[in-house]
ModelCIF file with pLDDT and N, C-alpha, C, O atoms, coordinates in Angstrom:
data_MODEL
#
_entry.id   MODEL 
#
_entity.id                         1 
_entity.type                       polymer 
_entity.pdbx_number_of_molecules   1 
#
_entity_poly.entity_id                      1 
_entity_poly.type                           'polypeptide(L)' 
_entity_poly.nstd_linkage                   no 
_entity_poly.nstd_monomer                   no 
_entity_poly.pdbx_seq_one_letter_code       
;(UNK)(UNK)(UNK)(UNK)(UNK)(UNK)(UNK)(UNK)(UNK)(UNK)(UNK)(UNK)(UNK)(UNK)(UNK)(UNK)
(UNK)(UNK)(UNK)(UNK)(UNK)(UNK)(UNK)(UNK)(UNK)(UNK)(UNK)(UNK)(UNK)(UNK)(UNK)(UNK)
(UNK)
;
_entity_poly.pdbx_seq_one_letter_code_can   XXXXXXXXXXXXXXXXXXXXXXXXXXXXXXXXX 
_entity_poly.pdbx_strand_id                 A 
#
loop_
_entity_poly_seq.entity_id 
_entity_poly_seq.num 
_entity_poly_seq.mon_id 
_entity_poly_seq.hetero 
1 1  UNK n 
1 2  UNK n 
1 3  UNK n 
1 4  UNK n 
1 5  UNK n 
1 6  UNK n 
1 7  UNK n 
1 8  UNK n 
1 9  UNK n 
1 10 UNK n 
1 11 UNK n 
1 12 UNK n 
1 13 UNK n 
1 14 UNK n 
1 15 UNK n 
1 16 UNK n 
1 17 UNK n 
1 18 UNK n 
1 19 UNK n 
1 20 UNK n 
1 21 UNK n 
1 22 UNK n 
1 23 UNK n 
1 24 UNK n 
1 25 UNK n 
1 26 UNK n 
1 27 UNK n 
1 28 UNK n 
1 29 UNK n 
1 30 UNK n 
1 31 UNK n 
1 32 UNK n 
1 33 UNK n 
#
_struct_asym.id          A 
_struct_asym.entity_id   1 
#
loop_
_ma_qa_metric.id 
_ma_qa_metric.mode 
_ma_qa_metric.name 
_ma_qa_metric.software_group_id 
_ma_qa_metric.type 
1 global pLDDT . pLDDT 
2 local  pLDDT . pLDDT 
#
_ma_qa_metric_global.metric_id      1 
_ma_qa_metric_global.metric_value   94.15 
_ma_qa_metric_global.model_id       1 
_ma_qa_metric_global.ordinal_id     1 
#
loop_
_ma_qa_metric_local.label_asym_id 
_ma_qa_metric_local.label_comp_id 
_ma_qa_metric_local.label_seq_id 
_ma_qa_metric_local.metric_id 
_ma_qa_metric_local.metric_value 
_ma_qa_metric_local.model_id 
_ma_qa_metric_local.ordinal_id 
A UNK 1  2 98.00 1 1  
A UNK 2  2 98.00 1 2  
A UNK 3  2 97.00 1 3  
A UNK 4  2 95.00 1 4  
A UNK 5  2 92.00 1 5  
A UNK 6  2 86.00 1 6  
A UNK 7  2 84.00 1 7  
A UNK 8  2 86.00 1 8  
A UNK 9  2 86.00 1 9  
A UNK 10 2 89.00 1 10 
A UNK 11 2 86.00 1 11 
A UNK 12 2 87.00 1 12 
A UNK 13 2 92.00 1 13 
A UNK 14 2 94.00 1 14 
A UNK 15 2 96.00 1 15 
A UNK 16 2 97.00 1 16 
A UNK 17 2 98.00 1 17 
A UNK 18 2 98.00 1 18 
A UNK 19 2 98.00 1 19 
A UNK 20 2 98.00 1 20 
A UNK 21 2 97.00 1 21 
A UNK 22 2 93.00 1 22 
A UNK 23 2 95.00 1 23 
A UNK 24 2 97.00 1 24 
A UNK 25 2 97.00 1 25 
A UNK 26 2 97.00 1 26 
A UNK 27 2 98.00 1 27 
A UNK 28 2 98.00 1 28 
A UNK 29 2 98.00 1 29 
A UNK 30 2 98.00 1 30 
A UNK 31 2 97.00 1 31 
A UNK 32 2 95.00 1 32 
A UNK 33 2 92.00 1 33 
#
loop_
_atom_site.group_PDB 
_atom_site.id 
_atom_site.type_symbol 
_atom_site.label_atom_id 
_atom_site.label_alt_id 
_atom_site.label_comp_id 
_atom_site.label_asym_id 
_atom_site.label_entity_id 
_atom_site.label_seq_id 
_atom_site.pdbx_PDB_ins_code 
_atom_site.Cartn_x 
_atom_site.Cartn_y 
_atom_site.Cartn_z 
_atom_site.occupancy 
_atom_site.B_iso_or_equiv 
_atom_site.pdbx_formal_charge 
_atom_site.auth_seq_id 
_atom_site.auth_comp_id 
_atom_site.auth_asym_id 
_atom_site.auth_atom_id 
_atom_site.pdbx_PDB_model_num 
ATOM 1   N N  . UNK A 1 1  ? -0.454 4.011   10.104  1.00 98.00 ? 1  UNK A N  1 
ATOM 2   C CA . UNK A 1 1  ? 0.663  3.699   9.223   1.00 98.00 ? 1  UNK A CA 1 
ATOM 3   C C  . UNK A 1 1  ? 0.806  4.776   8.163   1.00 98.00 ? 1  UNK A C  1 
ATOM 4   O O  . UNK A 1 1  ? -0.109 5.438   7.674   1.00 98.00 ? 1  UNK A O  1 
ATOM 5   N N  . UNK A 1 2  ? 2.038  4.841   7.900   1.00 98.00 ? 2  UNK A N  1 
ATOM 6   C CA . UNK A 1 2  ? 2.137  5.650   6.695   1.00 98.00 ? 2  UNK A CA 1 
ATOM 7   C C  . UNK A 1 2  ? 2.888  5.571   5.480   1.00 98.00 ? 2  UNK A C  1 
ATOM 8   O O  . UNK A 1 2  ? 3.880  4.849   5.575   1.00 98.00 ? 2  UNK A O  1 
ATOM 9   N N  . UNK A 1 3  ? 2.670  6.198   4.171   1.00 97.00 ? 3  UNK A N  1 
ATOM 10  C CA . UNK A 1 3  ? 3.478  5.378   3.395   1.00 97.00 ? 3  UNK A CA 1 
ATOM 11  C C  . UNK A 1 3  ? 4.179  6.853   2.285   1.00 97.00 ? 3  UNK A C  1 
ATOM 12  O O  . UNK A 1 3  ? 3.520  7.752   1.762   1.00 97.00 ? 3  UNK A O  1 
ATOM 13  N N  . UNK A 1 4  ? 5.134  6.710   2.246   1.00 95.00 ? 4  UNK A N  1 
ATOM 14  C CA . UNK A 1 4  ? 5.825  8.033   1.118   1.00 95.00 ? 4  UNK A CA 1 
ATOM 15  C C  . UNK A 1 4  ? 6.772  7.542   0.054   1.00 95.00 ? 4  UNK A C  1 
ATOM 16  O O  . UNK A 1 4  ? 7.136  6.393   0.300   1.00 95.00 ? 4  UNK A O  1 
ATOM 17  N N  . UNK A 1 5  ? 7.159  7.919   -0.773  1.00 92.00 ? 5  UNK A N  1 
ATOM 18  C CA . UNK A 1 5  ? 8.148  7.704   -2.018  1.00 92.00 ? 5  UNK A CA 1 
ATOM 19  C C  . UNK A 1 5  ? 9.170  9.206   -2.034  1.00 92.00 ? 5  UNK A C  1 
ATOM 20  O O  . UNK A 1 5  ? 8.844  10.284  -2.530  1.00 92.00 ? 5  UNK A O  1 
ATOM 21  N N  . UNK A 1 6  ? 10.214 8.940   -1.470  1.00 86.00 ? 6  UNK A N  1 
ATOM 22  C CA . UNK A 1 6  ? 10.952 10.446  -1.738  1.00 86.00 ? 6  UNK A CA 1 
ATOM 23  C C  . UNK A 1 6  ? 11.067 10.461  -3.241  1.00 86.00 ? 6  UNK A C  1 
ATOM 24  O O  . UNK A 1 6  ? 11.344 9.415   -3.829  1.00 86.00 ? 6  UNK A O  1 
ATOM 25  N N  . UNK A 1 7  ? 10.874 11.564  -3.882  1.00 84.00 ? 7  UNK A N  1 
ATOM 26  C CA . UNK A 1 7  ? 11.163 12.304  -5.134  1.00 84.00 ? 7  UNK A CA 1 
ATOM 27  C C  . UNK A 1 7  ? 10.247 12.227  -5.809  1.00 84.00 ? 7  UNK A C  1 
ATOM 28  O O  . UNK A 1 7  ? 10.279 12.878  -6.854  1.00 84.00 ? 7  UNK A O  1 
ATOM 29  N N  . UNK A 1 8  ? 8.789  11.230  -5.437  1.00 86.00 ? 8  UNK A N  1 
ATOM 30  C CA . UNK A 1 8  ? 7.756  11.326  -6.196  1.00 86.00 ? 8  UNK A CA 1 
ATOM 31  C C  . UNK A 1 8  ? 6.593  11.691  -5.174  1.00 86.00 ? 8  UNK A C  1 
ATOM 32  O O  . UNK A 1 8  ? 6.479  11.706  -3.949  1.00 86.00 ? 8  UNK A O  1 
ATOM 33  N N  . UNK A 1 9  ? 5.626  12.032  -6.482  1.00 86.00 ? 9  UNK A N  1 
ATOM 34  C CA . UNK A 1 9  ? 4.628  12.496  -5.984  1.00 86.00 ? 9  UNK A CA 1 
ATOM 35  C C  . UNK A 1 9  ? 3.294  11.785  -5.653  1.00 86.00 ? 9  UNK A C  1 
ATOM 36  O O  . UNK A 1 9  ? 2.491  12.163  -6.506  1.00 86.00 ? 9  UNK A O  1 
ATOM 37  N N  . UNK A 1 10 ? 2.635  10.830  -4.704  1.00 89.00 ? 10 UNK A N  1 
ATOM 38  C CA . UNK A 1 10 ? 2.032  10.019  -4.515  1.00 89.00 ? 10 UNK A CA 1 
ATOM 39  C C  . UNK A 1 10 ? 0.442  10.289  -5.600  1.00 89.00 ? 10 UNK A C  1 
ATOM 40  O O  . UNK A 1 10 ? -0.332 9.579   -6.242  1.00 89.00 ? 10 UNK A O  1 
ATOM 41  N N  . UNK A 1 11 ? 0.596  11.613  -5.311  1.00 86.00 ? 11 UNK A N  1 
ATOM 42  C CA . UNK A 1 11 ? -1.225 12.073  -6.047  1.00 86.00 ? 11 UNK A CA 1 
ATOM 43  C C  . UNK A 1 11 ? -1.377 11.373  -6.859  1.00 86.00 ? 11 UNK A C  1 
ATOM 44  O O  . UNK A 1 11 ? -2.395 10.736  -6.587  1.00 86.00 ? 11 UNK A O  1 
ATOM 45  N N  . UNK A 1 12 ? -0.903 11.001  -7.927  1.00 87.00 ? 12 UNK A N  1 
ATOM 46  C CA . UNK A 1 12 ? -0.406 10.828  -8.899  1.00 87.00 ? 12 UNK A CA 1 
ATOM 47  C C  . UNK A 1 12 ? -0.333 9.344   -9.342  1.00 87.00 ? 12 UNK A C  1 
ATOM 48  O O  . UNK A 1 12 ? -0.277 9.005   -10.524 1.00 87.00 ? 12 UNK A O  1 
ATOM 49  N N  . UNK A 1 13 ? -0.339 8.397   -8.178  1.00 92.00 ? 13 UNK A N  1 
ATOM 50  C CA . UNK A 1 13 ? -0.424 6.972   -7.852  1.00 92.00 ? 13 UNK A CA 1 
ATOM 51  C C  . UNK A 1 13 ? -1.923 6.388   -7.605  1.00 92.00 ? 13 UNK A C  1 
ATOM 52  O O  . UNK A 1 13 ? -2.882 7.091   -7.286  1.00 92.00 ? 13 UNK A O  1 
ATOM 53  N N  . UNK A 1 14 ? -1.947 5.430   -7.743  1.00 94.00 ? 14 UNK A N  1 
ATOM 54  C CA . UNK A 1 14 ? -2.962 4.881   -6.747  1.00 94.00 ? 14 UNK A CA 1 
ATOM 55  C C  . UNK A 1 14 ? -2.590 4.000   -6.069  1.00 94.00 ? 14 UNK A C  1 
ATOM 56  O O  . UNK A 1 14 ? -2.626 2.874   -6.565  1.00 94.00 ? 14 UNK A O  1 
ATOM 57  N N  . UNK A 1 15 ? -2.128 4.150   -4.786  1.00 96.00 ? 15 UNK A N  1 
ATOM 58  C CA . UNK A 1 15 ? -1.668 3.698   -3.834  1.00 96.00 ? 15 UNK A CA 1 
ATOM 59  C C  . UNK A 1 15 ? -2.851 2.422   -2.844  1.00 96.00 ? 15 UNK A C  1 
ATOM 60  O O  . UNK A 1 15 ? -4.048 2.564   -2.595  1.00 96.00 ? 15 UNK A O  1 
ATOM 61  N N  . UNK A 1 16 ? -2.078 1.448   -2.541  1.00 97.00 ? 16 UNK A N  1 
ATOM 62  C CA . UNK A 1 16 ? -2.924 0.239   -1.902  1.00 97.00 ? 16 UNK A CA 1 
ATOM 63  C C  . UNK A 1 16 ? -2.195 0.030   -0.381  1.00 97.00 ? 16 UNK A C  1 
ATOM 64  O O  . UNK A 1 16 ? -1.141 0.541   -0.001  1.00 97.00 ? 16 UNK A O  1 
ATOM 65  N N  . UNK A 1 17 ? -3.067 -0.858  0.343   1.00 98.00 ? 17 UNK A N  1 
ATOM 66  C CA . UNK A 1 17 ? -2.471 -0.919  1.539   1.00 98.00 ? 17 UNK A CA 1 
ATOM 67  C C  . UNK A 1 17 ? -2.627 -3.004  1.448   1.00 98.00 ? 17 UNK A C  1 
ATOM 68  O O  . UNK A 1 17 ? -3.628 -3.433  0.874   1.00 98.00 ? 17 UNK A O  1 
ATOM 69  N N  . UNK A 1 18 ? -1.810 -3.834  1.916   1.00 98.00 ? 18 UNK A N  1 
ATOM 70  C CA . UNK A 1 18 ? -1.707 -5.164  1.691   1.00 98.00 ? 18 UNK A CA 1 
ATOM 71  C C  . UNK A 1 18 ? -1.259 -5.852  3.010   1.00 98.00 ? 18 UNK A C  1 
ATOM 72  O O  . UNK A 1 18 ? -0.581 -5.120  3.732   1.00 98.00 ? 18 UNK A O  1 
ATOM 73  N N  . UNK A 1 19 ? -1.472 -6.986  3.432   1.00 98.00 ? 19 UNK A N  1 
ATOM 74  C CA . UNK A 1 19 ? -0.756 -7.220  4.451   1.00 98.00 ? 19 UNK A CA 1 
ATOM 75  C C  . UNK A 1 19 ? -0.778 -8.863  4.488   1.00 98.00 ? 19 UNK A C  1 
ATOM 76  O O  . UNK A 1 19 ? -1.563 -9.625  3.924   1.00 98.00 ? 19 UNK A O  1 
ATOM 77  N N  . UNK A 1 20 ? 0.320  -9.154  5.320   1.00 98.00 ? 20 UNK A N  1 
ATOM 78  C CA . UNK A 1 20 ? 0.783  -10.777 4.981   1.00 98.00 ? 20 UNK A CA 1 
ATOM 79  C C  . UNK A 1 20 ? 0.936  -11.155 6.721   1.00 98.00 ? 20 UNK A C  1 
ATOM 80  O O  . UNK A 1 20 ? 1.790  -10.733 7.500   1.00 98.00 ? 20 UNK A O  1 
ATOM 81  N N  . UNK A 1 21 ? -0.092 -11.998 6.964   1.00 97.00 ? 21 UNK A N  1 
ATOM 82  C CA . UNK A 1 21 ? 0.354  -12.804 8.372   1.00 97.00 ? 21 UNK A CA 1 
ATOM 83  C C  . UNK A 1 21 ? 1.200  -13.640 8.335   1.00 97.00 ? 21 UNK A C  1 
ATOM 84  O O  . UNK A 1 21 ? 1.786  -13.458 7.267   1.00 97.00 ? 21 UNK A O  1 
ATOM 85  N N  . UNK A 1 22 ? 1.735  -14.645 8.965   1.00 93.00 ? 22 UNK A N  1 
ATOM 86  C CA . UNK A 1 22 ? 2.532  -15.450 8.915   1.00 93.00 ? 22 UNK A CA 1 
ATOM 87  C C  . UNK A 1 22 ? 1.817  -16.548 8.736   1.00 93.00 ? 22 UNK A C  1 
ATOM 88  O O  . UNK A 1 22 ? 0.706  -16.694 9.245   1.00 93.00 ? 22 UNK A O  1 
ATOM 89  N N  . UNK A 1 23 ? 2.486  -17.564 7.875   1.00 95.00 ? 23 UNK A N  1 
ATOM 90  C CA . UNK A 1 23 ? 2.300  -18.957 7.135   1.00 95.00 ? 23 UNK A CA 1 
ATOM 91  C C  . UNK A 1 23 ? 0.528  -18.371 6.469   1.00 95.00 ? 23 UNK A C  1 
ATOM 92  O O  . UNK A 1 23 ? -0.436 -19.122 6.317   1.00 95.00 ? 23 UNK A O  1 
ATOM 93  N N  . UNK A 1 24 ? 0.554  -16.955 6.199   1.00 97.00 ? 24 UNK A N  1 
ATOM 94  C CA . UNK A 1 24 ? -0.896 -16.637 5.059   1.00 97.00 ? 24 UNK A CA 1 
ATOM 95  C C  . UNK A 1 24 ? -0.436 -15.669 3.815   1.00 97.00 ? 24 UNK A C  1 
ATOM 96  O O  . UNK A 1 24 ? 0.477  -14.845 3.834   1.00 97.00 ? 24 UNK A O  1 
ATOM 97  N N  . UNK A 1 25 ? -1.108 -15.915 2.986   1.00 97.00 ? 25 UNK A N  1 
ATOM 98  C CA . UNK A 1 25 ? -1.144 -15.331 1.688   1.00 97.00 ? 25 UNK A CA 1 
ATOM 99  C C  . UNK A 1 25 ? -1.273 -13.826 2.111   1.00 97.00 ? 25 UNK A C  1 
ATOM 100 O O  . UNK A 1 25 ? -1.648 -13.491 3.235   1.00 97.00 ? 25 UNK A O  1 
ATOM 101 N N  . UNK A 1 26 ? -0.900 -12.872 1.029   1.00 97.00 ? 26 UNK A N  1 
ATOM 102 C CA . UNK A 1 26 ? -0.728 -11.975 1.375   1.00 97.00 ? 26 UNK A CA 1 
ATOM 103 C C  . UNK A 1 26 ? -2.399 -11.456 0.866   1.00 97.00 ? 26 UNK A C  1 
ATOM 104 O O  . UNK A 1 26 ? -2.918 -12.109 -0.039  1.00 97.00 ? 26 UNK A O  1 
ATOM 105 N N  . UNK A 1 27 ? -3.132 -10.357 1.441   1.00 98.00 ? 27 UNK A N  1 
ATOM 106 C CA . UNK A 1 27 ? -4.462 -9.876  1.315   1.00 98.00 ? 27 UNK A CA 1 
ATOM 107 C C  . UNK A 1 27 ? -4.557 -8.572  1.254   1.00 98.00 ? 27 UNK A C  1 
ATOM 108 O O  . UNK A 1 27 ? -3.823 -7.797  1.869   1.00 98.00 ? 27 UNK A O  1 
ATOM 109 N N  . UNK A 1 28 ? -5.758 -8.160  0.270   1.00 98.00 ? 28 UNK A N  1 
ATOM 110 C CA . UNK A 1 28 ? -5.661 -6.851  0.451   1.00 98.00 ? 28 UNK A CA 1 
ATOM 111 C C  . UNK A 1 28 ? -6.314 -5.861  1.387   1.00 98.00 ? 28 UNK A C  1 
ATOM 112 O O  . UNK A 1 28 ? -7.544 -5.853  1.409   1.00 98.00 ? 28 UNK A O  1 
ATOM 113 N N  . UNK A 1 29 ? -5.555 -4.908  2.272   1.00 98.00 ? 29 UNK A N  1 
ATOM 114 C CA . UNK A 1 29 ? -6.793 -4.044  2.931   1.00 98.00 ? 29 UNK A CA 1 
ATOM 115 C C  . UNK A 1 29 ? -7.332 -3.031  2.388   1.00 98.00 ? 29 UNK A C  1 
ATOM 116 O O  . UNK A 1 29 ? -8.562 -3.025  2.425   1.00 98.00 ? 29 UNK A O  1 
ATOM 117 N N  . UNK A 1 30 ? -6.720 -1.983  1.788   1.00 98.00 ? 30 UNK A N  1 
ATOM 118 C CA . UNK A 1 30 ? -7.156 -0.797  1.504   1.00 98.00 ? 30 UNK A CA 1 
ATOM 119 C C  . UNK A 1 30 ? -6.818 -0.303  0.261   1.00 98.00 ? 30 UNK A C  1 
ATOM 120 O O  . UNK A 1 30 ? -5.661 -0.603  -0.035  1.00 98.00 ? 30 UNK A O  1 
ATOM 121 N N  . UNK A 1 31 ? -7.384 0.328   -0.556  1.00 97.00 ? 31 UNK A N  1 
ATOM 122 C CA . UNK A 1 31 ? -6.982 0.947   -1.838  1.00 97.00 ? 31 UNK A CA 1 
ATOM 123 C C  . UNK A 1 31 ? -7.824 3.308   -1.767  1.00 97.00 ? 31 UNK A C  1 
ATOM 124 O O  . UNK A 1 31 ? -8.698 4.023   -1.276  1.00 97.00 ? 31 UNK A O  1 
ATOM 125 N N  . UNK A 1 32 ? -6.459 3.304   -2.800  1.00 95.00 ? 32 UNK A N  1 
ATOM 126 C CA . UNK A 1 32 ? -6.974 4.905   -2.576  1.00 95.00 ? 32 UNK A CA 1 
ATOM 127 C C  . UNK A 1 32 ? -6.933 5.049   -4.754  1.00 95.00 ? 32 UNK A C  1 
ATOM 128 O O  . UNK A 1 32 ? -5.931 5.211   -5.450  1.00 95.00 ? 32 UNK A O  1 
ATOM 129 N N  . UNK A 1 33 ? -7.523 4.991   -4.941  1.00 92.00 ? 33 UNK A N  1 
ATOM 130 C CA . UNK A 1 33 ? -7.412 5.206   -6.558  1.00 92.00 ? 33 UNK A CA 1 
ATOM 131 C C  . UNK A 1 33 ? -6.964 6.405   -6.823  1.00 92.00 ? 33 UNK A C  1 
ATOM 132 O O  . UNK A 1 33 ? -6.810 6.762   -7.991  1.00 92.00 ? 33 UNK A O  1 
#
């Protein structure tokens, strides 16, 4: 998977990865600080 923001610069973020099954709460998978 991949993830971008046109006009910004991600470095700069700390970007997470999250994901929601159906009839479940949404959870977290991955984080990049």
């Amino acid at each position: 998977l991949s993830c971008s923001a046109a006009g910004h610069t991600l470095e700069s973020y700390t970007i997470a990865w999250f994901r929601q099954a159906p009839g479940k709460e949404r959870e977290f998978v991955a984080s990049s600080v």
